[in-house]
N, C-alpha and C. Protein backbone atom coordinates (compact mmCIF):
# COMPACT_ATOMS: atom_id res chain seq x y z
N UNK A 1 97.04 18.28 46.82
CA UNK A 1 97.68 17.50 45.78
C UNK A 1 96.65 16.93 44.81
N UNK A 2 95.46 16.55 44.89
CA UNK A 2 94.47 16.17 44.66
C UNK A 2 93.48 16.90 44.54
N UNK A 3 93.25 17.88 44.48
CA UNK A 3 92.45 18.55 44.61
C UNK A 3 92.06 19.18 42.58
N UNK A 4 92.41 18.54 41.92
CA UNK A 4 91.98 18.74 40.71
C UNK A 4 90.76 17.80 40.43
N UNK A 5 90.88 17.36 41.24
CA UNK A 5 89.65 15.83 41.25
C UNK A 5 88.27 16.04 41.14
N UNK A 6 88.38 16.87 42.28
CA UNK A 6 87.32 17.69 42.69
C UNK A 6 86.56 18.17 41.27
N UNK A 7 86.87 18.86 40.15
CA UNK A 7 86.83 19.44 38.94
C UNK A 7 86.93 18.87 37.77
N UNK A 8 86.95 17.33 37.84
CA UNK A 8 86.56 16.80 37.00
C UNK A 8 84.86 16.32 36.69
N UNK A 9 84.85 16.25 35.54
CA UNK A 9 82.77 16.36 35.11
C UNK A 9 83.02 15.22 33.97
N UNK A 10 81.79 14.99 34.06
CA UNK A 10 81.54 13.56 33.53
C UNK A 10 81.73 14.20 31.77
N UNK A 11 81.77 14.81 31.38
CA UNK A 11 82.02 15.29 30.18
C UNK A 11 83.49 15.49 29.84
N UNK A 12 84.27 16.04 30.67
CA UNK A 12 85.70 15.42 30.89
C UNK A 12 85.85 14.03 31.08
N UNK A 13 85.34 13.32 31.58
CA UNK A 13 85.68 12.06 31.23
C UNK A 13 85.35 11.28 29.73
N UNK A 14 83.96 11.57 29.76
CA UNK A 14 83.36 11.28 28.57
C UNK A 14 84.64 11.37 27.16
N UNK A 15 85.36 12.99 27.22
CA UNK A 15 86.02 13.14 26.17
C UNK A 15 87.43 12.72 26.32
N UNK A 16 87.78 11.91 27.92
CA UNK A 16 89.21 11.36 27.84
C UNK A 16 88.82 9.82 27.38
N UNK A 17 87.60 9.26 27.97
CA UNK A 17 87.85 8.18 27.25
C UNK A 17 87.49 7.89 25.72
N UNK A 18 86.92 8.27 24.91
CA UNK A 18 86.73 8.84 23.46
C UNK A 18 87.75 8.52 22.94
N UNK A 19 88.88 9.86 23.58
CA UNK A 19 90.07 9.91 23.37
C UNK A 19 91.32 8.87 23.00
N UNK A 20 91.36 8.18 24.36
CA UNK A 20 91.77 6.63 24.89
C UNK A 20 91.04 5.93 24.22
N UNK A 21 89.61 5.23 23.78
CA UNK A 21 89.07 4.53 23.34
C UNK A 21 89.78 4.60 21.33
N UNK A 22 89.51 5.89 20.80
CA UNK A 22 90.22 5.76 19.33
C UNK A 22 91.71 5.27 19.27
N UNK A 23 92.21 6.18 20.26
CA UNK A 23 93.65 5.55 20.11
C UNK A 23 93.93 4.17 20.13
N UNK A 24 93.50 3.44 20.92
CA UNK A 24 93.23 2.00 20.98
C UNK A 24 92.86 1.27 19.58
N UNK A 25 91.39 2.23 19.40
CA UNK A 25 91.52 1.67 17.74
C UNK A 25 92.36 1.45 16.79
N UNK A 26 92.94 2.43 16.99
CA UNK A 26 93.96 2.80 15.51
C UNK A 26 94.93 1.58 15.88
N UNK A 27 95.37 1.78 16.87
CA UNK A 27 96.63 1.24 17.68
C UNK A 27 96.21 -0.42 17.32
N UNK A 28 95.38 -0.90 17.51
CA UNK A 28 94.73 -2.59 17.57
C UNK A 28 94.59 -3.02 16.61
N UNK A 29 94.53 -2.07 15.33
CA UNK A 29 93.91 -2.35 13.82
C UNK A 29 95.06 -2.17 12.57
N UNK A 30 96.05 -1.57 13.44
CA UNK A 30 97.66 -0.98 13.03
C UNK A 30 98.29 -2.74 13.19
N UNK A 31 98.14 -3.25 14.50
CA UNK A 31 98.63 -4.29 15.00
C UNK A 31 98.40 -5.45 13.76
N UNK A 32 96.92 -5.71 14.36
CA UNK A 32 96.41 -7.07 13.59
C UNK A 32 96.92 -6.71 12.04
N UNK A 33 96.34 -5.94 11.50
CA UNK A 33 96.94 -5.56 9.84
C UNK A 33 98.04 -5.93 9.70
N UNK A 34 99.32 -5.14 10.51
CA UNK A 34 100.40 -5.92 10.18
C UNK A 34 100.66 -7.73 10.31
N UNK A 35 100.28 -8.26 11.62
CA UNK A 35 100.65 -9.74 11.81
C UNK A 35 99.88 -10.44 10.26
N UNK A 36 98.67 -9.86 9.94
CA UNK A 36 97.97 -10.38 8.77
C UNK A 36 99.25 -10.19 7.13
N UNK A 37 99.99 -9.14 7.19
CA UNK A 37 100.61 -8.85 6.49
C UNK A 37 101.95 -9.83 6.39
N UNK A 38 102.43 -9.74 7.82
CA UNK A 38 103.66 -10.29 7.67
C UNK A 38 103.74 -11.92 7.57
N UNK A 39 102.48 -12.77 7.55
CA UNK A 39 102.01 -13.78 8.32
C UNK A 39 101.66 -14.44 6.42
N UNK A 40 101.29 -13.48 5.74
CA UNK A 40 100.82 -13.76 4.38
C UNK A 40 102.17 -13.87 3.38
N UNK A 41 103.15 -12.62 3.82
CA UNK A 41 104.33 -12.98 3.01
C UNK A 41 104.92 -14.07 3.77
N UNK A 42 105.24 -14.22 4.68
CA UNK A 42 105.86 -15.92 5.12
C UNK A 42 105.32 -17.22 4.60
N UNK A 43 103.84 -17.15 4.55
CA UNK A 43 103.24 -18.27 3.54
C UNK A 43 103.36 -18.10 2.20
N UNK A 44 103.39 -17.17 1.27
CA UNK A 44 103.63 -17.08 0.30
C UNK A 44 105.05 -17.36 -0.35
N UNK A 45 105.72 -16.77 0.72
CA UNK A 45 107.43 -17.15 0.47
C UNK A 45 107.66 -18.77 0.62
N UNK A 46 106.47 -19.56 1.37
CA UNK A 46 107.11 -20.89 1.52
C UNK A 46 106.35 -21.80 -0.10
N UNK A 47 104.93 -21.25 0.00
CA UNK A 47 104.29 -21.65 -1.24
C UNK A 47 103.80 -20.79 -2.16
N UNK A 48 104.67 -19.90 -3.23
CA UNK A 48 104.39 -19.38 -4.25
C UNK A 48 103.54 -19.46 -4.79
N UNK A 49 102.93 -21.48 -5.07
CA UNK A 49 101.80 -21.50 -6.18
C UNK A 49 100.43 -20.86 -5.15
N UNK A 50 100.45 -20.53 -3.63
CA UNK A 50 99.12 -20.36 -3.34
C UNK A 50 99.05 -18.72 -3.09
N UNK A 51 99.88 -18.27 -3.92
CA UNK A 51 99.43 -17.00 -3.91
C UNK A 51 98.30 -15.77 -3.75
N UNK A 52 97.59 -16.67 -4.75
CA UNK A 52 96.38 -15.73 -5.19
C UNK A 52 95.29 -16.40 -3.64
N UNK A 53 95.29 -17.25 -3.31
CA UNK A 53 94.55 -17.79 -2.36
C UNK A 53 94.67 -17.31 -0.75
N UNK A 54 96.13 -16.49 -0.87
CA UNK A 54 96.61 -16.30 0.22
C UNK A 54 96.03 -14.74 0.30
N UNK A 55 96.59 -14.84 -0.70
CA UNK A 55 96.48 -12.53 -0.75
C UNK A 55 94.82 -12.61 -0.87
N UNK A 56 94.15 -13.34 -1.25
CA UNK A 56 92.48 -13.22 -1.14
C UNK A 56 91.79 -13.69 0.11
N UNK A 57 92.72 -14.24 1.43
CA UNK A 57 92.57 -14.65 2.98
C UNK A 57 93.09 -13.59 3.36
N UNK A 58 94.15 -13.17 2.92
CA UNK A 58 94.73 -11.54 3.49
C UNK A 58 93.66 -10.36 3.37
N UNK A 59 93.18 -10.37 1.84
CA UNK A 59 92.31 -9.04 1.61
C UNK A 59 91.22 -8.66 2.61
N UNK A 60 90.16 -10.04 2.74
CA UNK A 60 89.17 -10.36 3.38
C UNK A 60 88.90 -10.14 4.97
N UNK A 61 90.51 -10.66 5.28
CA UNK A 61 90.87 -10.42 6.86
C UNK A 61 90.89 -8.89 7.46
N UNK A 62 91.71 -8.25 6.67
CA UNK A 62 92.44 -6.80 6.52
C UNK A 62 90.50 -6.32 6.12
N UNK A 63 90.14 -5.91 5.20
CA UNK A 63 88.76 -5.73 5.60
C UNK A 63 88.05 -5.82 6.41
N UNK A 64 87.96 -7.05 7.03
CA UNK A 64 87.16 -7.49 8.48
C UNK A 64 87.86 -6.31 10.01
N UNK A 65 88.85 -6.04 9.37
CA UNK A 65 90.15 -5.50 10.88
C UNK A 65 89.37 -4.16 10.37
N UNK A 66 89.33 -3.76 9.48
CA UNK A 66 88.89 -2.78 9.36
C UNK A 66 87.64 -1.95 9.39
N UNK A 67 87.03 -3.12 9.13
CA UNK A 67 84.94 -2.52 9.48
C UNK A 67 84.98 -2.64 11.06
N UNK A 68 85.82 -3.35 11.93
CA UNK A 68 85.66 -3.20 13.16
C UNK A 68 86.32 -1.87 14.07
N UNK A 69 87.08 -1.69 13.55
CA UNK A 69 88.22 -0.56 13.26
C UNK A 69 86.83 0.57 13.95
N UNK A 70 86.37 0.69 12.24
CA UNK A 70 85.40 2.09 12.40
C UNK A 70 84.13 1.76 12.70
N UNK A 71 84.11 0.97 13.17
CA UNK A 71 82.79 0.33 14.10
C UNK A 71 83.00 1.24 15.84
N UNK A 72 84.27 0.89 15.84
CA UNK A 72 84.83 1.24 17.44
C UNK A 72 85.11 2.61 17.43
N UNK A 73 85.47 3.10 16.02
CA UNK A 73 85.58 4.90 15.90
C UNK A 73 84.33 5.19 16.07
N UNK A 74 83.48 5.06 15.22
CA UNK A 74 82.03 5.54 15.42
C UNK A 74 81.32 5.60 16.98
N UNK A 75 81.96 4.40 17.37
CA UNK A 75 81.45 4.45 18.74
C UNK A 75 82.42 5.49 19.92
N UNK A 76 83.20 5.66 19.45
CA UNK A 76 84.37 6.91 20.50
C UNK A 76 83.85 7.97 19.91
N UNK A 77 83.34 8.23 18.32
CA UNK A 77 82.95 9.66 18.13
C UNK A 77 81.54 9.49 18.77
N UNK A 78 80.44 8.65 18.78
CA UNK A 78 78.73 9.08 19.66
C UNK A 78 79.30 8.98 20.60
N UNK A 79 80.29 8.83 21.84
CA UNK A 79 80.31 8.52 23.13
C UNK A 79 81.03 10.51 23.35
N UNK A 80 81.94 10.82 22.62
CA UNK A 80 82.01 12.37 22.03
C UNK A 80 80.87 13.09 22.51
N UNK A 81 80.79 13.03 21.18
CA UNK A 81 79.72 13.86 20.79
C UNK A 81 78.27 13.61 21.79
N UNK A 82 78.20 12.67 22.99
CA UNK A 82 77.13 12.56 23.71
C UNK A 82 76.73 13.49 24.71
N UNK A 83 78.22 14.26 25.02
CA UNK A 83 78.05 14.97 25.85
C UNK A 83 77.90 16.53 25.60
């Protein structure tokens, strides 16, 4: 029953967690982006005049989600490509 086990190599692992590790990315950076999104129109809907102040805490944030984003890709593609 088990016996596929046997036949797994650290390079198979290497490229399942890669695998698992991006998806996570996308998946974590999909997340936060939105709560940042939906979190900016609720303040904006309550205070109109702070618009521009809001969407420029939004931009900044959503940037930040995102250099970490492909911080963590880069690191699933060398953990890849290591083997």
């Amino acid at each position: 029953m088990l016996a596929f086990l046997g036949e797994i190599t650290n390079s198979g692992l290497a490229y399942l967690s890669a695998g698992i590790g991006a998806g996570l990315v996308v998946i974590g950076a999909g997340v936060g982006i939105g709560h940042i999104g939906s979190h900016a129109v609720d303040g904006i809907a309550r205070q109109p005049e702070a618009t521009a102040k809001i969407q420029t805490a939004m931009i900044i944030s959503a940037a930040l989600i995102e250099g970490v984003a492909l911080l963590c890709s880069v690191i699933c593609l060398l953990l890849y490509l290591k083997v």
